[in-house]
Protein backbone atom coordinates (compact mmCIF):
# COMPACT_ATOMS: atom_id res chain seq x y z
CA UNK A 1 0.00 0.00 0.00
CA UNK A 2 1.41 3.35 -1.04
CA UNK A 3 1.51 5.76 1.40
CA UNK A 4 1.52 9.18 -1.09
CA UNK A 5 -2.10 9.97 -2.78
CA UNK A 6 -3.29 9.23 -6.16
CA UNK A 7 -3.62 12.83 -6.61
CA UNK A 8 -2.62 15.84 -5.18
CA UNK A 9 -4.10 17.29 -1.74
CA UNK A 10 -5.39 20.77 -2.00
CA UNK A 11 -7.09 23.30 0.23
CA UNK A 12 -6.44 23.02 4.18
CA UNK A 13 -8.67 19.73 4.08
CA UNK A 14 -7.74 16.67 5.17
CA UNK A 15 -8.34 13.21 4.18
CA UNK A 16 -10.43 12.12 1.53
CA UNK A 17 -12.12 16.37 1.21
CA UNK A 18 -8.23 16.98 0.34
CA UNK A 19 -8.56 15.09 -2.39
CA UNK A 20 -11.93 16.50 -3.02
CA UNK A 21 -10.78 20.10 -2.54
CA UNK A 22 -10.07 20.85 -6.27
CA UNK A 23 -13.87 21.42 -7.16
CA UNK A 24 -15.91 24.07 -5.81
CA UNK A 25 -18.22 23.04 -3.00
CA UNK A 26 -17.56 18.53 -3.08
CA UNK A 27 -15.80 19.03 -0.06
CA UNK A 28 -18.59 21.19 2.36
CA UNK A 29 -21.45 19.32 0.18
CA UNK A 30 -20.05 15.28 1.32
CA UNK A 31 -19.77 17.04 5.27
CA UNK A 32 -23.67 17.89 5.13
CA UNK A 33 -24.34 14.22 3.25
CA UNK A 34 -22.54 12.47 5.41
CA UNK A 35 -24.27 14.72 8.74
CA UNK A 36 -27.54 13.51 7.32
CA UNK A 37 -26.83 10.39 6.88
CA UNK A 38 -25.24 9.17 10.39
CA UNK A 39 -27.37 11.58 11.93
CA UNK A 40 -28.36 9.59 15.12
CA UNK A 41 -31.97 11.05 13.52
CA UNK A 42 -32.19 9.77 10.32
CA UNK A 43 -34.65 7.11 9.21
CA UNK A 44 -31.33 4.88 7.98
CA UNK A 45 -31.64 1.12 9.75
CA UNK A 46 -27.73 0.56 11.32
CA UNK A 47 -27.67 -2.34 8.85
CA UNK A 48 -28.15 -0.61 5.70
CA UNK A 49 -25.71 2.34 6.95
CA UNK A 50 -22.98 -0.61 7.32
CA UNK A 51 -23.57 -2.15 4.35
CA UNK A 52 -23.43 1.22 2.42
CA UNK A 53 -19.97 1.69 4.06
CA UNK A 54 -18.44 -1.57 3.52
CA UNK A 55 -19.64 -1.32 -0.68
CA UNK A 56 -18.28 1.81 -0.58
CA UNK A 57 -15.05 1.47 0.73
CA UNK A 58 -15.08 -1.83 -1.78
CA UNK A 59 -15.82 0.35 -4.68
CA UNK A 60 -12.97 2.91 -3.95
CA UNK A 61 -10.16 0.40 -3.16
CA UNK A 62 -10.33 1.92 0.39
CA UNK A 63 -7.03 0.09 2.52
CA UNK A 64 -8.80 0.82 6.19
């Protein structure tokens, strides 16, 4: 596992917004999906909000 990014960070974000930071708005738009998403709130079963997680981090090669 390489431990440099695919692409370039940019802005002061960190992590995966970094990465994000080179269009206009990705970064503070994926903060408010994510809020309403795991919102403690939302109307998401656990399950489904694990399984989303897991195919994601499938889909994007994610090493965590």
């Amino acid at each position: 596992m390489s431990t440099e990014p695919r692409i370039p960070l940019a802005g002061s974000y960190v992590g995966v917004r970094a990465a994000l930071g080179h269009l206009d708005g990705v970064p503070d738009g994926l903060s408010a999906l994510q809020a309403a998403i795991w919102d403690p709130a939302a109307d998401v079963e656990p399950r489904v909000k694990e399984l989303s997680r897991l195919r994601n981090a499938r889909v994007t090669d994610c090493a965590y």
